[in-house]
Protein backbone atom coordinates (compact mmCIF):
# COMPACT_ATOMS: atom_id res chain seq x y z
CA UNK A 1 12.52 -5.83 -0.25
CA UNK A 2 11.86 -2.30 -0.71
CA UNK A 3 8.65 -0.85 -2.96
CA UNK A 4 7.65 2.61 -4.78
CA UNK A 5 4.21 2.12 -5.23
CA UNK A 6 4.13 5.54 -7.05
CA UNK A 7 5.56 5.69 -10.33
CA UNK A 8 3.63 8.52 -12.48
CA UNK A 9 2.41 7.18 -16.32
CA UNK A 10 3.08 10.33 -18.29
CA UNK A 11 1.10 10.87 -21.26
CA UNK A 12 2.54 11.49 -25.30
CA UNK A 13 4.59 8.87 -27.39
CA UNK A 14 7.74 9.69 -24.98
CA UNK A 15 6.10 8.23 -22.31
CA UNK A 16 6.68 4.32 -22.20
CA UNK A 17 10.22 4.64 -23.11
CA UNK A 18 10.32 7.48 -20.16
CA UNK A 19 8.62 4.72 -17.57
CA UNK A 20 11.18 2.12 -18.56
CA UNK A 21 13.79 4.34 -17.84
CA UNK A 22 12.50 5.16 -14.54
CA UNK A 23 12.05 1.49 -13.67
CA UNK A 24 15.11 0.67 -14.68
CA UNK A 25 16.83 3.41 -12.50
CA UNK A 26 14.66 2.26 -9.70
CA UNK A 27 15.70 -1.43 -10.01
CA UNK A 28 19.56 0.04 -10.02
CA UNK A 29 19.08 2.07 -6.78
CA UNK A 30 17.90 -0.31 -4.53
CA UNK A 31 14.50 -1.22 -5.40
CA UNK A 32 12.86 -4.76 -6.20
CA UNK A 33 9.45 -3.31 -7.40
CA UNK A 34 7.30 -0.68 -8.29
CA UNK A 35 3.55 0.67 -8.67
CA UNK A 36 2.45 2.62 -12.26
CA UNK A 37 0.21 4.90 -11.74
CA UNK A 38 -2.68 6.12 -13.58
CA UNK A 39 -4.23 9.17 -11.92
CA UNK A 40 -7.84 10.24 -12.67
CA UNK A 41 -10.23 12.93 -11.38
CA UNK A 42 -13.25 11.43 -9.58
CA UNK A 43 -15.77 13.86 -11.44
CA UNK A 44 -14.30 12.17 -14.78
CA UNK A 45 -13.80 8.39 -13.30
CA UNK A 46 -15.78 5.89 -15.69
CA UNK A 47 -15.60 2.96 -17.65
CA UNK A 48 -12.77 3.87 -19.98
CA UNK A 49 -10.46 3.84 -17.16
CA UNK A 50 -10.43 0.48 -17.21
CA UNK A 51 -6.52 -0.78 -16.73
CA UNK A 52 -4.82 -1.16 -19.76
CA UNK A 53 -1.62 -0.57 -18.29
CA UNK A 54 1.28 -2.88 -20.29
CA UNK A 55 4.07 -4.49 -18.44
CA UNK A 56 7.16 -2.78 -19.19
CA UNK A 57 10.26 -4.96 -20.43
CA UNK A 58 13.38 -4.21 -18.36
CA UNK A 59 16.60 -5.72 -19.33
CA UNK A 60 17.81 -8.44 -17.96
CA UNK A 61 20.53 -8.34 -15.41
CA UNK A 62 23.65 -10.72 -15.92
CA UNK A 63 22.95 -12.92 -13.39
CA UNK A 64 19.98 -14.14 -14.74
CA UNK A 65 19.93 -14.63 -18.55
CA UNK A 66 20.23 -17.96 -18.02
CA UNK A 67 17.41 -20.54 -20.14
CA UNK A 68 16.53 -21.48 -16.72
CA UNK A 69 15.34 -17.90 -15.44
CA UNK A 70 13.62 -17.11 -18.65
CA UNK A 71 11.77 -19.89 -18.34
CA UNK A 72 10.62 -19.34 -14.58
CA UNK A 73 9.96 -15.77 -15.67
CA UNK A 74 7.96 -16.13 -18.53
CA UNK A 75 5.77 -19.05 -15.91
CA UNK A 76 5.50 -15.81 -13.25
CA UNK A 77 4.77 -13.42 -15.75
CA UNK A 78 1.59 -15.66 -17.20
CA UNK A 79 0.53 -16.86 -13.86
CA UNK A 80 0.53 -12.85 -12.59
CA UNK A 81 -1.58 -11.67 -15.78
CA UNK A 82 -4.16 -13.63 -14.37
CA UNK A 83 -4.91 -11.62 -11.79
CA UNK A 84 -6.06 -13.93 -8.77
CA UNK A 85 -4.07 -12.26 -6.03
CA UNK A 86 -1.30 -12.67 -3.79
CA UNK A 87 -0.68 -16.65 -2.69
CA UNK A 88 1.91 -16.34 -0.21
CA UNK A 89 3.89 -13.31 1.39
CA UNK A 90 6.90 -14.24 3.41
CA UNK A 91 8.62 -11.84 5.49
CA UNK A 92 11.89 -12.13 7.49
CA UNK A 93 12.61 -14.89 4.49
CA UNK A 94 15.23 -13.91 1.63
CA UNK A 95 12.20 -14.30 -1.21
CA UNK A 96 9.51 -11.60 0.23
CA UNK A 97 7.37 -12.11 -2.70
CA UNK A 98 8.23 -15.61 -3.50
CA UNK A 99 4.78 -16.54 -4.87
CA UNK A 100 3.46 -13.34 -6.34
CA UNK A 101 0.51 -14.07 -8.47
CA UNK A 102 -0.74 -10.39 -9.62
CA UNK A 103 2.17 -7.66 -10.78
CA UNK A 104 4.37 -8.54 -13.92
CA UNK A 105 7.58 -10.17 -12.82
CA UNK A 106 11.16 -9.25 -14.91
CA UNK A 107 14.59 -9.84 -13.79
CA UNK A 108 12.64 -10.63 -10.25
CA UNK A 109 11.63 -6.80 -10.54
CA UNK A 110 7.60 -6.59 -9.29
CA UNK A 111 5.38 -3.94 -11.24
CA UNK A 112 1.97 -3.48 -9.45
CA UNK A 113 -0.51 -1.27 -11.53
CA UNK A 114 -2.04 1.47 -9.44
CA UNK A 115 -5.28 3.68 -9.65
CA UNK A 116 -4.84 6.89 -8.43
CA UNK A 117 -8.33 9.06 -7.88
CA UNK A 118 -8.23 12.68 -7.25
CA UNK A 119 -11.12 13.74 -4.80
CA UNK A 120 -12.07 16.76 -6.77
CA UNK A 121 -16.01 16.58 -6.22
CA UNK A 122 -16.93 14.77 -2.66
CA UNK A 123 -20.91 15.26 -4.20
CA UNK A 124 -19.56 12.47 -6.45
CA UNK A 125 -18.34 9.94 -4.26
CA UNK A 126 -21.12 7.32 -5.50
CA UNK A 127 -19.11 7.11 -8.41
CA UNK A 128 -16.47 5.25 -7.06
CA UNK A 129 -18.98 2.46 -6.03
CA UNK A 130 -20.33 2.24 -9.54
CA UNK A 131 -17.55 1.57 -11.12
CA UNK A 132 -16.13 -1.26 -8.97
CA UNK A 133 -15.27 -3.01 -12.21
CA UNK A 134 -12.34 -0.45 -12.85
CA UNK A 135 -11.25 -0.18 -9.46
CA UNK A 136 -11.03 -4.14 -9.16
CA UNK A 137 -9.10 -4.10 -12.36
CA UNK A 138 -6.26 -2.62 -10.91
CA UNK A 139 -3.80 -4.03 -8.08
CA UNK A 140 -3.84 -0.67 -5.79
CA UNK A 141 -6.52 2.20 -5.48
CA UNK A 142 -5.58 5.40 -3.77
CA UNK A 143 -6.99 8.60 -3.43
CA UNK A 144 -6.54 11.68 -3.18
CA UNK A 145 -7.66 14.11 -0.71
CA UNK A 146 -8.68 18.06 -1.61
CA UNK A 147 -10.30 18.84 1.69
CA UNK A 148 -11.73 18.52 5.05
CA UNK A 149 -14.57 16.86 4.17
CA UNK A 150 -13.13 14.58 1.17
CA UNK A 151 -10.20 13.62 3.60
CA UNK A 152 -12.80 12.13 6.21
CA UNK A 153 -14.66 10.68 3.62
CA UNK A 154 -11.70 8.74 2.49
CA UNK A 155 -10.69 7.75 6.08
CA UNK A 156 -14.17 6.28 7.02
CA UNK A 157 -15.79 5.06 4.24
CA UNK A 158 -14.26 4.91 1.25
CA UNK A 159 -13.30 1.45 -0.77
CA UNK A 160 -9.76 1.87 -0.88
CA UNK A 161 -5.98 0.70 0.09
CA UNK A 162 -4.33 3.98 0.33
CA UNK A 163 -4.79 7.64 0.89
CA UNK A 164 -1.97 9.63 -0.54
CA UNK A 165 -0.41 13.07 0.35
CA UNK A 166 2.01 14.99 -0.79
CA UNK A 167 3.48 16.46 2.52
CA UNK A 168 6.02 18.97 0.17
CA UNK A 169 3.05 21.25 -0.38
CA UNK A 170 0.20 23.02 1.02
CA UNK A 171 -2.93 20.44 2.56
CA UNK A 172 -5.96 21.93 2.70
CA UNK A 173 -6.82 19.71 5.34
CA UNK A 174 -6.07 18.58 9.14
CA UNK A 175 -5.05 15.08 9.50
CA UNK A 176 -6.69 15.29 12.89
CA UNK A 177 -5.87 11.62 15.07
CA UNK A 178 -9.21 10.44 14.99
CA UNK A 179 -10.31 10.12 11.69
CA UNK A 180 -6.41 8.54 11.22
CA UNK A 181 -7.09 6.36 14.00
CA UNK A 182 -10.46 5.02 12.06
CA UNK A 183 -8.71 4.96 8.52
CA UNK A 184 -5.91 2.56 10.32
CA UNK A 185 -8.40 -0.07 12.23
CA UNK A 186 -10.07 -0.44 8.23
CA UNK A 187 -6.72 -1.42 7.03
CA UNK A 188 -5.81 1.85 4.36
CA UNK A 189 -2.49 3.28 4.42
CA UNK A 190 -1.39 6.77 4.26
CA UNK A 191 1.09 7.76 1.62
CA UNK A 192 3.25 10.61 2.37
CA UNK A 193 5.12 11.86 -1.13
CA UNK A 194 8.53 12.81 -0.63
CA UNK A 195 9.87 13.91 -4.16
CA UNK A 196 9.13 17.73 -3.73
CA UNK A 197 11.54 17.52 -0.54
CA UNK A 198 14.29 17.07 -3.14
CA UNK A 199 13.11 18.25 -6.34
CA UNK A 200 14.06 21.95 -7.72
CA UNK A 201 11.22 23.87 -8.29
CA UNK A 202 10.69 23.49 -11.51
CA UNK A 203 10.17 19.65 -10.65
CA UNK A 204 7.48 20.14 -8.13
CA UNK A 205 5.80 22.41 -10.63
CA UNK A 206 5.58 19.93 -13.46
CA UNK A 207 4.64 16.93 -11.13
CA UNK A 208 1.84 18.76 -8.34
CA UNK A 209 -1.01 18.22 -11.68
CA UNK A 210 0.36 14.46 -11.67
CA UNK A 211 -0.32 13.73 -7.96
CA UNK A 212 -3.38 16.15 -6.98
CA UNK A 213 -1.90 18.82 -4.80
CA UNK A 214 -2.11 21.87 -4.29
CA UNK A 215 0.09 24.80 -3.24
CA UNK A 216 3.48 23.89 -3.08
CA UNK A 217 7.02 25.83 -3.74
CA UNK A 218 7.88 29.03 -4.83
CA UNK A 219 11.13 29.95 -7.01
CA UNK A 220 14.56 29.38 -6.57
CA UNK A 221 17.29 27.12 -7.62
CA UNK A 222 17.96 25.00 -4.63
CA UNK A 223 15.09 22.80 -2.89
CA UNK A 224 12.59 24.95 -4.18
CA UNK A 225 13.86 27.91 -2.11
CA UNK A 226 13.34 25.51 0.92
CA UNK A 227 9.58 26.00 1.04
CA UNK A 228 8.68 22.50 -0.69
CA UNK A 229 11.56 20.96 2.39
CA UNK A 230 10.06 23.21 4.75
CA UNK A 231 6.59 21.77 4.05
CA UNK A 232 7.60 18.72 3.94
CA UNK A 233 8.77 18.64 7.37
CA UNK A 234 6.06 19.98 8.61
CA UNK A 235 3.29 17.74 7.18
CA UNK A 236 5.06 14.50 7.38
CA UNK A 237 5.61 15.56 11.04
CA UNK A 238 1.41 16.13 11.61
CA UNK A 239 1.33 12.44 10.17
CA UNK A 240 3.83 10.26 12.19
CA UNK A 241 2.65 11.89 15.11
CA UNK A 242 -1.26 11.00 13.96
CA UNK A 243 -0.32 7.69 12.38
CA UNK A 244 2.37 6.48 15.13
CA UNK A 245 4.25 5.21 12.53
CA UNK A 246 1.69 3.23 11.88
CA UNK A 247 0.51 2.69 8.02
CA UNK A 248 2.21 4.88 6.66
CA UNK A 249 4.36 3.98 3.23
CA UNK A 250 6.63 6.21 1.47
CA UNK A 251 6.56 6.85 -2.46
CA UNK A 252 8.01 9.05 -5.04
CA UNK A 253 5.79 10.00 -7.35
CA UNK A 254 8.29 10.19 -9.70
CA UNK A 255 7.72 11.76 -13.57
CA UNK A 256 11.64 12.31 -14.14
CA UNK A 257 14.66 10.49 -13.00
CA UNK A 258 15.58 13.55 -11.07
CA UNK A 259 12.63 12.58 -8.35
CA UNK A 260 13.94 9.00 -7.40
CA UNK A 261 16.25 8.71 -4.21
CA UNK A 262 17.40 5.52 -3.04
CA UNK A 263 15.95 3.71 -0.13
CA UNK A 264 18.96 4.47 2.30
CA UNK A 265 18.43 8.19 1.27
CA UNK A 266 14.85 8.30 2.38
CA UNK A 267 15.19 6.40 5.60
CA UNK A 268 17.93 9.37 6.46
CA UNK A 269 14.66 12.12 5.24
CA UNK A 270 12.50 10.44 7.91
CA UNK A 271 14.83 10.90 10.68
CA UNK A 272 13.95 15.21 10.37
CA UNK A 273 10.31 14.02 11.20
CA UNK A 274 10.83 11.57 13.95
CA UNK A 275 11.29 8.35 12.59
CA UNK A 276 13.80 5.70 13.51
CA UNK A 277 15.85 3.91 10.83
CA UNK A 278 13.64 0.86 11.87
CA UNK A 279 10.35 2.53 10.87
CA UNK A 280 11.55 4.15 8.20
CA UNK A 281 12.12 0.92 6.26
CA UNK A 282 9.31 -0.34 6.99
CA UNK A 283 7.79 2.75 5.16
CA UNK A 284 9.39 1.32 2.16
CA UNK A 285 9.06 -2.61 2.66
CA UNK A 286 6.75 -4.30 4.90
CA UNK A 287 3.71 -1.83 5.09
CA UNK A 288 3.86 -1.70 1.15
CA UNK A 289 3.75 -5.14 0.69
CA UNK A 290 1.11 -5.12 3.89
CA UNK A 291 -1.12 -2.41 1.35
CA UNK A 292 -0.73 -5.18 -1.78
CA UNK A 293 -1.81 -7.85 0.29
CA UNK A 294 -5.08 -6.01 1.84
CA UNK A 295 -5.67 -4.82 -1.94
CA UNK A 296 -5.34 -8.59 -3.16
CA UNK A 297 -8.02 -9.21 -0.49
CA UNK A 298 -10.33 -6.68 -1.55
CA UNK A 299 -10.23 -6.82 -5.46
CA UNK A 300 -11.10 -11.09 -4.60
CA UNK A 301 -13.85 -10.95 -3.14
CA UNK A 302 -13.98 -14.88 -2.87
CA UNK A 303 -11.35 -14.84 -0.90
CA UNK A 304 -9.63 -13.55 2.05
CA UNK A 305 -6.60 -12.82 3.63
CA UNK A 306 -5.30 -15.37 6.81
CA UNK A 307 -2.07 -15.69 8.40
CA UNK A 308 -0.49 -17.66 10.49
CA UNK A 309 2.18 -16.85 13.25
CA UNK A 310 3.76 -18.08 16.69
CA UNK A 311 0.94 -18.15 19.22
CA UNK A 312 3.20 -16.33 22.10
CA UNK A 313 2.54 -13.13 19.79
CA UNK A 314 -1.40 -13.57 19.92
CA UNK A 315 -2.89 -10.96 21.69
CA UNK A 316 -4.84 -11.51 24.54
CA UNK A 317 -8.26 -10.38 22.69
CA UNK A 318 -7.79 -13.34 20.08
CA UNK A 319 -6.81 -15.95 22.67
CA UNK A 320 -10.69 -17.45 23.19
CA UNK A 321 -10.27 -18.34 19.46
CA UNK A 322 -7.69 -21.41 19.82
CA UNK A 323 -8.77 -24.43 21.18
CA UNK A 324 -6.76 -25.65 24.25
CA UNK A 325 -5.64 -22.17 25.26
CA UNK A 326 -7.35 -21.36 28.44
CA UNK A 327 -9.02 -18.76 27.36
CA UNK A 328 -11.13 -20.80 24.94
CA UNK A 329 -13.08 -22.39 28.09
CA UNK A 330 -14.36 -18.98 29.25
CA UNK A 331 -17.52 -16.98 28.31
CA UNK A 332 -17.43 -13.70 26.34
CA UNK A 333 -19.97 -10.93 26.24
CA UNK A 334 -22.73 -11.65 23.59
CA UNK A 335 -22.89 -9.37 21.18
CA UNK A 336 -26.87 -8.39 22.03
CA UNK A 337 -27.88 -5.33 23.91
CA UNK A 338 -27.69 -7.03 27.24
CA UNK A 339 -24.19 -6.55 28.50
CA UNK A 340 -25.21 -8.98 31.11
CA UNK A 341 -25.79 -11.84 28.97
CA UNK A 342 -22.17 -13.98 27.79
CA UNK A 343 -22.65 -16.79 25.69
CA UNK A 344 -20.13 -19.75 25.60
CA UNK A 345 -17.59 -19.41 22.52
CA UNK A 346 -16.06 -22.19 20.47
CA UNK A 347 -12.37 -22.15 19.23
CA UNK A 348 -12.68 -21.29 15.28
CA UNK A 349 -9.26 -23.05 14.83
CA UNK A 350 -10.34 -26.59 16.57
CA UNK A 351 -8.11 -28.53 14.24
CA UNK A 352 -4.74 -26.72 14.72
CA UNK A 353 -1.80 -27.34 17.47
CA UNK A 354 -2.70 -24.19 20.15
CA UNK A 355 0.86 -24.79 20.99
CA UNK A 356 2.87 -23.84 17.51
CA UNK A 357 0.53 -21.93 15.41
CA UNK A 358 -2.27 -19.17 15.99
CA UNK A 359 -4.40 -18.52 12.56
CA UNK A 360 -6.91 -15.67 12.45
CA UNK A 361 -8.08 -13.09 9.38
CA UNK A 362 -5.93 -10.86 8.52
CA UNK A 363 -6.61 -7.10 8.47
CA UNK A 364 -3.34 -6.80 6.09
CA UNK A 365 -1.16 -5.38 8.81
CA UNK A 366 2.40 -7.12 8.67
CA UNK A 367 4.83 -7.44 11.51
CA UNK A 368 7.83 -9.56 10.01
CA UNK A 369 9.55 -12.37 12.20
CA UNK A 370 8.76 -14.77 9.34
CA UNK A 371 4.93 -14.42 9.37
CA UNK A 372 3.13 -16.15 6.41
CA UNK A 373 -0.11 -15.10 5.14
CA UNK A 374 -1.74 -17.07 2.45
CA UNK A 375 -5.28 -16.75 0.84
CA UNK A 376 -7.68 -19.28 1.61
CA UNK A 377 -11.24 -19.71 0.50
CA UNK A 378 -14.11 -18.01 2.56
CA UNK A 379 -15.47 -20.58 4.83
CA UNK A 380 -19.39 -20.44 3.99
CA UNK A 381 -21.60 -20.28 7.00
CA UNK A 382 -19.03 -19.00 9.32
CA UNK A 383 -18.44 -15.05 10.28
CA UNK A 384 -15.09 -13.93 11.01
């Protein structure tokens, strides 16, 4: 399954019949979902950007205009509009999302909405906390850095999923490894924008407002005399090598059909920068539907995210929590201010087979191999 969670909302009555297009065109080239995106400044964020974002009708495909698929896709598309979160997430399994309960379903084609903040005014950051009812009422929130200071802020403290960049132009910041490093143990994901490495330059002109960057590529006819490409290179370089391939999704940001390039086409753009064909689609599949989950997770907050997978790929830090594992018998450091003192621990997961199955919270990190993570209520009394 591969996922643009970037697809720009344009404004003026050309607009939805514009998105539907792009949708469309994304559903032909390879992909089985997409994000719209409303993009705000976070000096003008308040409650009138609440998300009124409609789900787009796509034709459907041959295959399934049968009664029967209507049917099942009118059920998804009411149980979605209710907005609980993600039930189950299978990956390595044909049906990726095969219980999707937020994003509008058509033709099997997931639309996500998306809240895109542009971190104009860091003295305004307490802004984004008061209006937790807009940010909760969409299925992603990303922002935006504009600087140094904005970009750590975003990396260690900010409420949200994922921090995007447009590598095809100027940053006015460092992504330096350490403040990467923090951003990736919370669980956001770093975005890297990849339309200005193909666009012309008139493109990256016209779309830079829509995405919050600044800089970008000069004139010319072809790749934005190279500059945008050139950029682009560069940035998404700085990234990988910060990241480790780690969180990082690719999106297109796409206002035009002319900005959309087809999964296999991207995987071959992330070879210049150092990726492998096997982390590139990742970029585009199981880290985006890692960001939904961990977004599902956080807009519910009576609930949380647990998975399940084969105990031989527990790591040896979460081995004390299974009862029957030999680890479980042992003492662990208390958590006081005596190192000296260890207190005994007892298995969280006392009622399941140590042998088959491991279960521990999720931090919305996905690693394939036919995981399953489901949502489950928040045990009360009990800290995770």
């Amino acid at each position: 399954m591969y996922l643009d969670l970037f697809i720009t909302l344009g404004n003026g009555p050309s607009a939805p019949q514009q998105v539907s297009n792009l949708l469309a065109l994304s559903r032909k080239i390879g992909y089985d979902g997409a994000a719209l995106t409303r993009t705000v400044s976070l000096s003008k964020l308040g409650g009138n950007d609440l998300c009124s974002i409609p789900r787009v009708e796509l034709p459907c495909t041959a295959s399934t205009s049968t009664p029967a698929s209507s049917s099942s896709s009118s059920s998804s598309s009411s149980s979605l509009s209710s907005g609980t979160g993600i039930d189950i997430l299978r990956l390595g399994c044909g049906d990726a999302l095969s219980h999707p309960s937020n994003g509008a379903v058509n033709d099997g084609y997931k639309q996500f909405t998306r809240l895109n903040i542009i971190l104009d005014d860091v003295k305004k950051v307490g802004v984004l906390g008061a209006n937790k009812t807009v940010t909760q009422s969409y299925d992603l929130v990303s922002a935006v850095p504009q600087c140094e200071r904005s970009f750590a802020l975003a990396c260690t403290s900010l409420d949200i999923d994922i921090i995007s960049i447009d590598v095809s132009q100027h940053l006015q910041f460092r992504p330096r490894r350490q403040l990467v490093q923090q951003a990736i143990a919370r669980g956001v994901y770093f975005e890297m924008i990849y339309h200005g490495a193909y666009s012309r330059s008139t493109s990256t002109s016209n779309t830079s407002s829509s995405i919050g960057g600044g800089g970008g590529g000069g004139g010319g006819s072809n790749w934005s005399s190279g500059q945008a490409l050139r950029y682009f290179l560069s940035n998404a370089l700085q990234i990988v090598q910060a990241t480790q391939g780690q969180n990082v999704i690719l999106s297109s940001a796409a206002t035009t059909s002319m900005d959309l390039r087809g999964p296999h086409d991207i995987m071959n753009l992330c070879g210049l920068v150092g990726m492998d064909l096997a982390a590139a689609k990742q970029c585009l599949s199981t880290h985006c539907l890692s960001a939904i989950l961990r977004a599902s997770a956080r807009s519910n907050p009576g609930k949380m995210a647990i998975f399940a997978s084969p105990l031989a790929k527990l790591e040896d830090k979460y081995k004390w929590t299974v009862q029957g594992h030999p680890a479980a018998s042992t003492t662990r450091p208390s958590s006081s201010s005596s190192s000296s003192t260890t207190t005994t621990t007892t298995p969280l997961l006392s009622k399941i087979d140590a042998g088959k199955v491991k279960v521990s919270v999720a931090d919305g990190r996905m690693d394939g191999g036919g995981t399953v993570y489901v949502h489950a209520k928040k045990p009360s009394g009990k800290k995770f």
